[in-house]
N, C-alpha and C. Protein backbone atom coordinates (compact mmCIF):
# COMPACT_ATOMS: atom_id res chain seq x y z
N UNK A 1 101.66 124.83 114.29
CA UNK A 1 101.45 123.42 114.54
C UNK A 1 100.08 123.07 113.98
N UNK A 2 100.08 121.94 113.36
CA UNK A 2 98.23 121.76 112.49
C UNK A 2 98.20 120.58 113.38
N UNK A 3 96.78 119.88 113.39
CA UNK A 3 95.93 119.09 113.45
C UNK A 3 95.74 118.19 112.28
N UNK A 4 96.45 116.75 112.43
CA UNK A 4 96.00 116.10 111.47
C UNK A 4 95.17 115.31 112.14
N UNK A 5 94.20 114.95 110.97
CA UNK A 5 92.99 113.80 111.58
C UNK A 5 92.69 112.82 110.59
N UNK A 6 92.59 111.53 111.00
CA UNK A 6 92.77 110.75 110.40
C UNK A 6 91.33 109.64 110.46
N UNK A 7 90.87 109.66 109.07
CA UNK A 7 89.72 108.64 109.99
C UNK A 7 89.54 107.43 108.76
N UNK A 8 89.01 106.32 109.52
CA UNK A 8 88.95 105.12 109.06
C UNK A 8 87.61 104.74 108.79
N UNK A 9 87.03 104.11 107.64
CA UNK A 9 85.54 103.84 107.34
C UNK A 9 85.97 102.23 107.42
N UNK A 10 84.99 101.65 108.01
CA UNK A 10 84.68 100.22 108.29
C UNK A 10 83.29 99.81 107.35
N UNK A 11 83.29 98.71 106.87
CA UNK A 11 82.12 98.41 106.37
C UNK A 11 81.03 97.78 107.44
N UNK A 12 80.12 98.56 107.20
CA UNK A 12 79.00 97.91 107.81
C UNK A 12 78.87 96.20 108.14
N UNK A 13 78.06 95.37 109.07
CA UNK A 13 77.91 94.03 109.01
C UNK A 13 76.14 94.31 109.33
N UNK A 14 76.48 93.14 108.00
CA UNK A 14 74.38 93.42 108.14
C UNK A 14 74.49 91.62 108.09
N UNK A 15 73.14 91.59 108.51
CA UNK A 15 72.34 90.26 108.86
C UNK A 15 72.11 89.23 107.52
N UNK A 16 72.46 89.89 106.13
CA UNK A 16 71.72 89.32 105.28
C UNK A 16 73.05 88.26 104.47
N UNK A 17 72.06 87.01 104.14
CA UNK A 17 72.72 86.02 103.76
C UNK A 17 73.71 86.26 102.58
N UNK A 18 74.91 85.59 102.29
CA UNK A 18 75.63 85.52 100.99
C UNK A 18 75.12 84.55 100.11
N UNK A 19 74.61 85.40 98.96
CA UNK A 19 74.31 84.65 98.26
C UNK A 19 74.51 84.81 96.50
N UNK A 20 74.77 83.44 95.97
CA UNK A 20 75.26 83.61 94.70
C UNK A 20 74.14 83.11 93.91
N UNK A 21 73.99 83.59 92.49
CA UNK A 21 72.82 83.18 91.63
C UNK A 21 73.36 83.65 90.65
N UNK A 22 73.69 81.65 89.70
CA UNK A 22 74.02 82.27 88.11
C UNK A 22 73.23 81.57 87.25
N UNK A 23 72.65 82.33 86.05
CA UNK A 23 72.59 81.15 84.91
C UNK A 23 73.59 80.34 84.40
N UNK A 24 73.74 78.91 84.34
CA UNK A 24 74.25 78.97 83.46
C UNK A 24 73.84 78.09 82.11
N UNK A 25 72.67 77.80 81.97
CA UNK A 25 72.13 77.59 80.81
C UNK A 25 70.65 77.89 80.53
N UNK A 26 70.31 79.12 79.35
CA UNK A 26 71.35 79.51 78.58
C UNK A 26 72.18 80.48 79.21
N UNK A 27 73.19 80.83 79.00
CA UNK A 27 74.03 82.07 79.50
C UNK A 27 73.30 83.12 79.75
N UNK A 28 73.53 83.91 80.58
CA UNK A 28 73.18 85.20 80.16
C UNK A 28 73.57 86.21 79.13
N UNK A 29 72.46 86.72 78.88
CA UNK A 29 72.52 87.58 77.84
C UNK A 29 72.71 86.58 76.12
N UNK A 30 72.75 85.55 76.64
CA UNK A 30 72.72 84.38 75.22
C UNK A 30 71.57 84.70 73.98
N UNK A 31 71.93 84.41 72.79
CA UNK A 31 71.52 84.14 72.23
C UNK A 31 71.50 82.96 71.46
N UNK A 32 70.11 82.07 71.77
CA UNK A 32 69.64 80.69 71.87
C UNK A 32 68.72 80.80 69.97
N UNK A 33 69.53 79.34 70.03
CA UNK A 33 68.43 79.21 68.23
C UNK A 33 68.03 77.48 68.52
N UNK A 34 66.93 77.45 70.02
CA UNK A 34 66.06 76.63 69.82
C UNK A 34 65.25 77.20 71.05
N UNK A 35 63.78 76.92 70.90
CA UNK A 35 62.93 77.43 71.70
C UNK A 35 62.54 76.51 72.76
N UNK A 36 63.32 75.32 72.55
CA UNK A 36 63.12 73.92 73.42
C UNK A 36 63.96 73.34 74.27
N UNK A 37 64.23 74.56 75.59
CA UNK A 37 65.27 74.51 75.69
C UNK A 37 65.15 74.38 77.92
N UNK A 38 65.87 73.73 78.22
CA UNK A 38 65.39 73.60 79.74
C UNK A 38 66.65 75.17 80.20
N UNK A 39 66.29 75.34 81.37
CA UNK A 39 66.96 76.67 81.98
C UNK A 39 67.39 75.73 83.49
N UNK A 40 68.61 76.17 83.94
CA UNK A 40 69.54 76.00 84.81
C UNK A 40 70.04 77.13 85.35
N UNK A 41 69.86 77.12 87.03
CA UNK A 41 70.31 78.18 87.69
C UNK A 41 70.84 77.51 88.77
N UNK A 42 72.37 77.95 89.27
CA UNK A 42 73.54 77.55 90.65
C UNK A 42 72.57 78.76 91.34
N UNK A 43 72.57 77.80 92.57
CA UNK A 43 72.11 79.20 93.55
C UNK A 43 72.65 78.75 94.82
N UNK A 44 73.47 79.46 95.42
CA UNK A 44 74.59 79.16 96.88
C UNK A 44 73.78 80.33 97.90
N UNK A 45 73.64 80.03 98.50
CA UNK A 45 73.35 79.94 99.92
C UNK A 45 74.06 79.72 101.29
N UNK A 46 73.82 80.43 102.86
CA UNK A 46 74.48 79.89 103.96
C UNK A 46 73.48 79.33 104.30
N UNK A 47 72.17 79.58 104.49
CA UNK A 47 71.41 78.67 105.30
C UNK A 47 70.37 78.15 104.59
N UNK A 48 69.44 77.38 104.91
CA UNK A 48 68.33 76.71 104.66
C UNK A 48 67.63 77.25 105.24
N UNK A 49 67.50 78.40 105.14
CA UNK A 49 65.96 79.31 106.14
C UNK A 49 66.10 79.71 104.99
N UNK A 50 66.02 79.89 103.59
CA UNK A 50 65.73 80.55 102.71
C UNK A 50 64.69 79.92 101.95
N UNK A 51 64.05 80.65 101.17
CA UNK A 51 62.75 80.41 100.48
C UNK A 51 62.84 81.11 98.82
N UNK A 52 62.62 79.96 97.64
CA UNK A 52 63.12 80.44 96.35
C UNK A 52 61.77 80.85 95.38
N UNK A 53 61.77 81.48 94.84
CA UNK A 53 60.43 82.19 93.84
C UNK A 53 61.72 82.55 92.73
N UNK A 54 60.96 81.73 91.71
CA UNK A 54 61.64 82.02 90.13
C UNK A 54 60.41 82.75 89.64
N UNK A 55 60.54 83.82 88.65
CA UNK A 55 59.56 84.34 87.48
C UNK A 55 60.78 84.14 85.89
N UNK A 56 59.58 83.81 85.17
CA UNK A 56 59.74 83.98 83.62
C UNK A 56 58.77 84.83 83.25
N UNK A 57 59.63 85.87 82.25
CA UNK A 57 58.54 86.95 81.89
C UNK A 57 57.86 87.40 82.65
N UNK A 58 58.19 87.64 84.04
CA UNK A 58 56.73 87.97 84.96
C UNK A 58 55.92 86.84 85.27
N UNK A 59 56.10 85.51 85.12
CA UNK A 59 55.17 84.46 85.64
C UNK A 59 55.81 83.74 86.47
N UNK A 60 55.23 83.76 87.73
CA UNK A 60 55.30 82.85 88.92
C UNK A 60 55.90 81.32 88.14
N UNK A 61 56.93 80.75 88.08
CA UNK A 61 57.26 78.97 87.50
C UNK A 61 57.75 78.58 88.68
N UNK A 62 57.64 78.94 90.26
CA UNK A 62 58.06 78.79 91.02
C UNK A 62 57.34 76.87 91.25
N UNK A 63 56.32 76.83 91.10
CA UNK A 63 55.54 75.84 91.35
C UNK A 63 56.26 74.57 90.17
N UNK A 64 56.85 74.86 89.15
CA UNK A 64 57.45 73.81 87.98
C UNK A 64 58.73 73.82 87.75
N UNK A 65 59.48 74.81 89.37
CA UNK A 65 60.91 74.19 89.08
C UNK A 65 61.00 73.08 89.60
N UNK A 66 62.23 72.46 89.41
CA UNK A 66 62.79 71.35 90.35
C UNK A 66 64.47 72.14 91.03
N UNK A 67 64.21 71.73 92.69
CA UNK A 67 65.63 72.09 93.19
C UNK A 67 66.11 70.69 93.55
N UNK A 68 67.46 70.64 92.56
CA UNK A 68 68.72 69.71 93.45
C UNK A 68 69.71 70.31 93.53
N UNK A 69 69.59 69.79 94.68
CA UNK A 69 71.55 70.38 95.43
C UNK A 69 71.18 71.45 95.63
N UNK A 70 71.97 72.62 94.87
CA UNK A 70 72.37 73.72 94.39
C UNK A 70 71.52 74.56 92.90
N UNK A 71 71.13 73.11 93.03
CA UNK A 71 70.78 73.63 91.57
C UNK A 71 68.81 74.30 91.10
N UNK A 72 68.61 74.92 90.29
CA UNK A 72 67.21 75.13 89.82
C UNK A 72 67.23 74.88 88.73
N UNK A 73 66.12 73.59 88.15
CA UNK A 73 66.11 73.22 87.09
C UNK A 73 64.35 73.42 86.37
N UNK A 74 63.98 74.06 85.44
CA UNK A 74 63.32 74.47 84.59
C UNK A 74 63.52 74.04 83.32
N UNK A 75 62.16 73.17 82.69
CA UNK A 75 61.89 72.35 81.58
C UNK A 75 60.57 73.69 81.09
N UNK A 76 60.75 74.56 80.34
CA UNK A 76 59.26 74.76 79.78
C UNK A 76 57.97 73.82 79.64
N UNK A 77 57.06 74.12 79.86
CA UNK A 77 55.64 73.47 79.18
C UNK A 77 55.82 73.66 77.96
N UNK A 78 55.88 74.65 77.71
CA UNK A 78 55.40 75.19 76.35
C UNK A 78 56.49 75.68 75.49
N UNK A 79 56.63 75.26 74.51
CA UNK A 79 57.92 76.52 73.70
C UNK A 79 57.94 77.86 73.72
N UNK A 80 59.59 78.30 74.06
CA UNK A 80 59.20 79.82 74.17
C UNK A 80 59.50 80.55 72.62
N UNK A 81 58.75 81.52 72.69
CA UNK A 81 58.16 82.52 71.85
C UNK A 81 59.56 83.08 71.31
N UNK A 82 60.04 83.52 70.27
CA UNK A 82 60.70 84.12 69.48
C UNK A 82 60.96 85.68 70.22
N UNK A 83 62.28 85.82 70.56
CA UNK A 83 62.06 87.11 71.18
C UNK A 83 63.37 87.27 72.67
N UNK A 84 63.21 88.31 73.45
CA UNK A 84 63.72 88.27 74.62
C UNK A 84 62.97 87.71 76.07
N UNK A 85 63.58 86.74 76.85
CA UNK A 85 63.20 86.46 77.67
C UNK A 85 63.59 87.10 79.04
N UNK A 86 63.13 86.96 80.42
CA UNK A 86 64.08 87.16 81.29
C UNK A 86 63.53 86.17 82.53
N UNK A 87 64.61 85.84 82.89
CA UNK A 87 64.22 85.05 84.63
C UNK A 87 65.05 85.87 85.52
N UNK A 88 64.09 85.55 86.63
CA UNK A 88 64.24 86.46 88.08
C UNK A 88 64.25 85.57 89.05
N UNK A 89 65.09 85.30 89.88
CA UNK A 89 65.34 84.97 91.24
C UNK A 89 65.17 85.46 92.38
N UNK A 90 63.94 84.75 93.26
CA UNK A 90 64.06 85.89 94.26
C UNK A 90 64.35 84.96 95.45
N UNK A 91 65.42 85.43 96.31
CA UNK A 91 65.22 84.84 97.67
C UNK A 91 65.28 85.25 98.94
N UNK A 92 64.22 84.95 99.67
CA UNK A 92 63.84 85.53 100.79
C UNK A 92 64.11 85.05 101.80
N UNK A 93 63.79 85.71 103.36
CA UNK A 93 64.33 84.78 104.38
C UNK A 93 62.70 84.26 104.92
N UNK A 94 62.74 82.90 104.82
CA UNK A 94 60.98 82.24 105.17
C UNK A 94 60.83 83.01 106.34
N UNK A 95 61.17 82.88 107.31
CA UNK A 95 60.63 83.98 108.46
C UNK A 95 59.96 85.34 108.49
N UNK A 96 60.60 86.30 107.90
CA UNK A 96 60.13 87.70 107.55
C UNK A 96 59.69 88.12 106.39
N UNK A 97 59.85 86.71 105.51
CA UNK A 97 59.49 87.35 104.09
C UNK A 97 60.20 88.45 103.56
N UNK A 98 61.34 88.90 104.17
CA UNK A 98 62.34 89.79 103.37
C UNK A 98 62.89 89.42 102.56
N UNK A 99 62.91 89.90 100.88
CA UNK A 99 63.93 89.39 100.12
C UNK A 99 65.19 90.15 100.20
N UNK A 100 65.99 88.93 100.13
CA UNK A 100 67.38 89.47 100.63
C UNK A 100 68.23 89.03 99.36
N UNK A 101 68.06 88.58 98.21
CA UNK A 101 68.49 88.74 96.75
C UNK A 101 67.56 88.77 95.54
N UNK A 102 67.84 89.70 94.83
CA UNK A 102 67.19 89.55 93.42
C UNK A 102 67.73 89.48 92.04
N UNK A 103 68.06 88.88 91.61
CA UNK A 103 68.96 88.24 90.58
C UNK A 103 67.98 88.12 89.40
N UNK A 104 68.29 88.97 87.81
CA UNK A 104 67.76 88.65 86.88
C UNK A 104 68.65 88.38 85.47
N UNK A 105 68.14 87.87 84.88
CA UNK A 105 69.20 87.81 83.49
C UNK A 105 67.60 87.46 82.37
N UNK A 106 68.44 87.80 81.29
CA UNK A 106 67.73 88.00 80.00
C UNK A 106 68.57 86.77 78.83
N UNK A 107 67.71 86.39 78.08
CA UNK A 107 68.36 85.56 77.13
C UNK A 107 67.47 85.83 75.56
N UNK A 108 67.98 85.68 74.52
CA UNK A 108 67.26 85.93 73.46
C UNK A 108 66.79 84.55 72.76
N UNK A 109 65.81 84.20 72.39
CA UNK A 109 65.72 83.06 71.83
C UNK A 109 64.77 82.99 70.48
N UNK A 110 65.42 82.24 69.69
CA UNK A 110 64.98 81.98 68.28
C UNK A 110 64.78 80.90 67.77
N UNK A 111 63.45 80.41 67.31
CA UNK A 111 63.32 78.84 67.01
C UNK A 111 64.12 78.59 65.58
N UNK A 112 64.79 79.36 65.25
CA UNK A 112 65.37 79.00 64.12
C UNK A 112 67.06 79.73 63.83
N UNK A 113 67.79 79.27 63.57
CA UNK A 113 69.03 80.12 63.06
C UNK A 113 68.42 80.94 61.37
N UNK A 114 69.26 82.04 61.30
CA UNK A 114 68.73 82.80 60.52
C UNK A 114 69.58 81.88 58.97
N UNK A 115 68.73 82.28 57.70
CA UNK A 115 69.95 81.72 56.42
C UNK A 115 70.75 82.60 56.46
């Protein structure tokens, strides 16, 4: 006579928010042939206890986005540079300062199409 045993894995339930973050202009992983170009990010959320920090290249633009709705909208100052870029999303919960998503994407951009 054997012993069968049978066991069941449950997924964990953790505390941390659902959350979605896409580019969608430029795409990710795009390759862009103008350097004058504004950036758009959907970012979904359950609550409004959250707190948003964008970087480009490693620079804080948290201070020169604009949020509507859903949305993060980014106009450069300056034209960007010939080359690969990347933006980073971070969002935290304002209370603990835990970030509870980090979302990055890369885009290539070229002030010119090639001949």
């Amino acid at each position: 006579v054997g012993l069968i045993l049978i066991f069941f894995v449950l997924p964990l339930k953790t505390k941390k928010e659902a959350v979605l973050v896409d580019l969608l202009t430029p795409s990710a992983n795009a390759v862009v042939y103008d350097n004058q170009l504004d950036i758009c990010v959907r970012v979904k959320v359950n609550s409004g206890r959250n707190q948003i920090k964008v970087f480009l290249d490693q620079h804080n633009i948290t201070e020169s986005i604009e949020l509507v709705d859903d949305y993060i909208l980014y106009r450069p100052v300056k034209l960007l540079a010939d080359g690969y870029h990347t933006l980073t999303v971070y969002i935290s919960d304002r209370a603990t300062q835990q970030v509870n998503s980090e979302t990055a994407f890369s885009f290539l951009v070229f002030s010119q199409k090639p001949d």
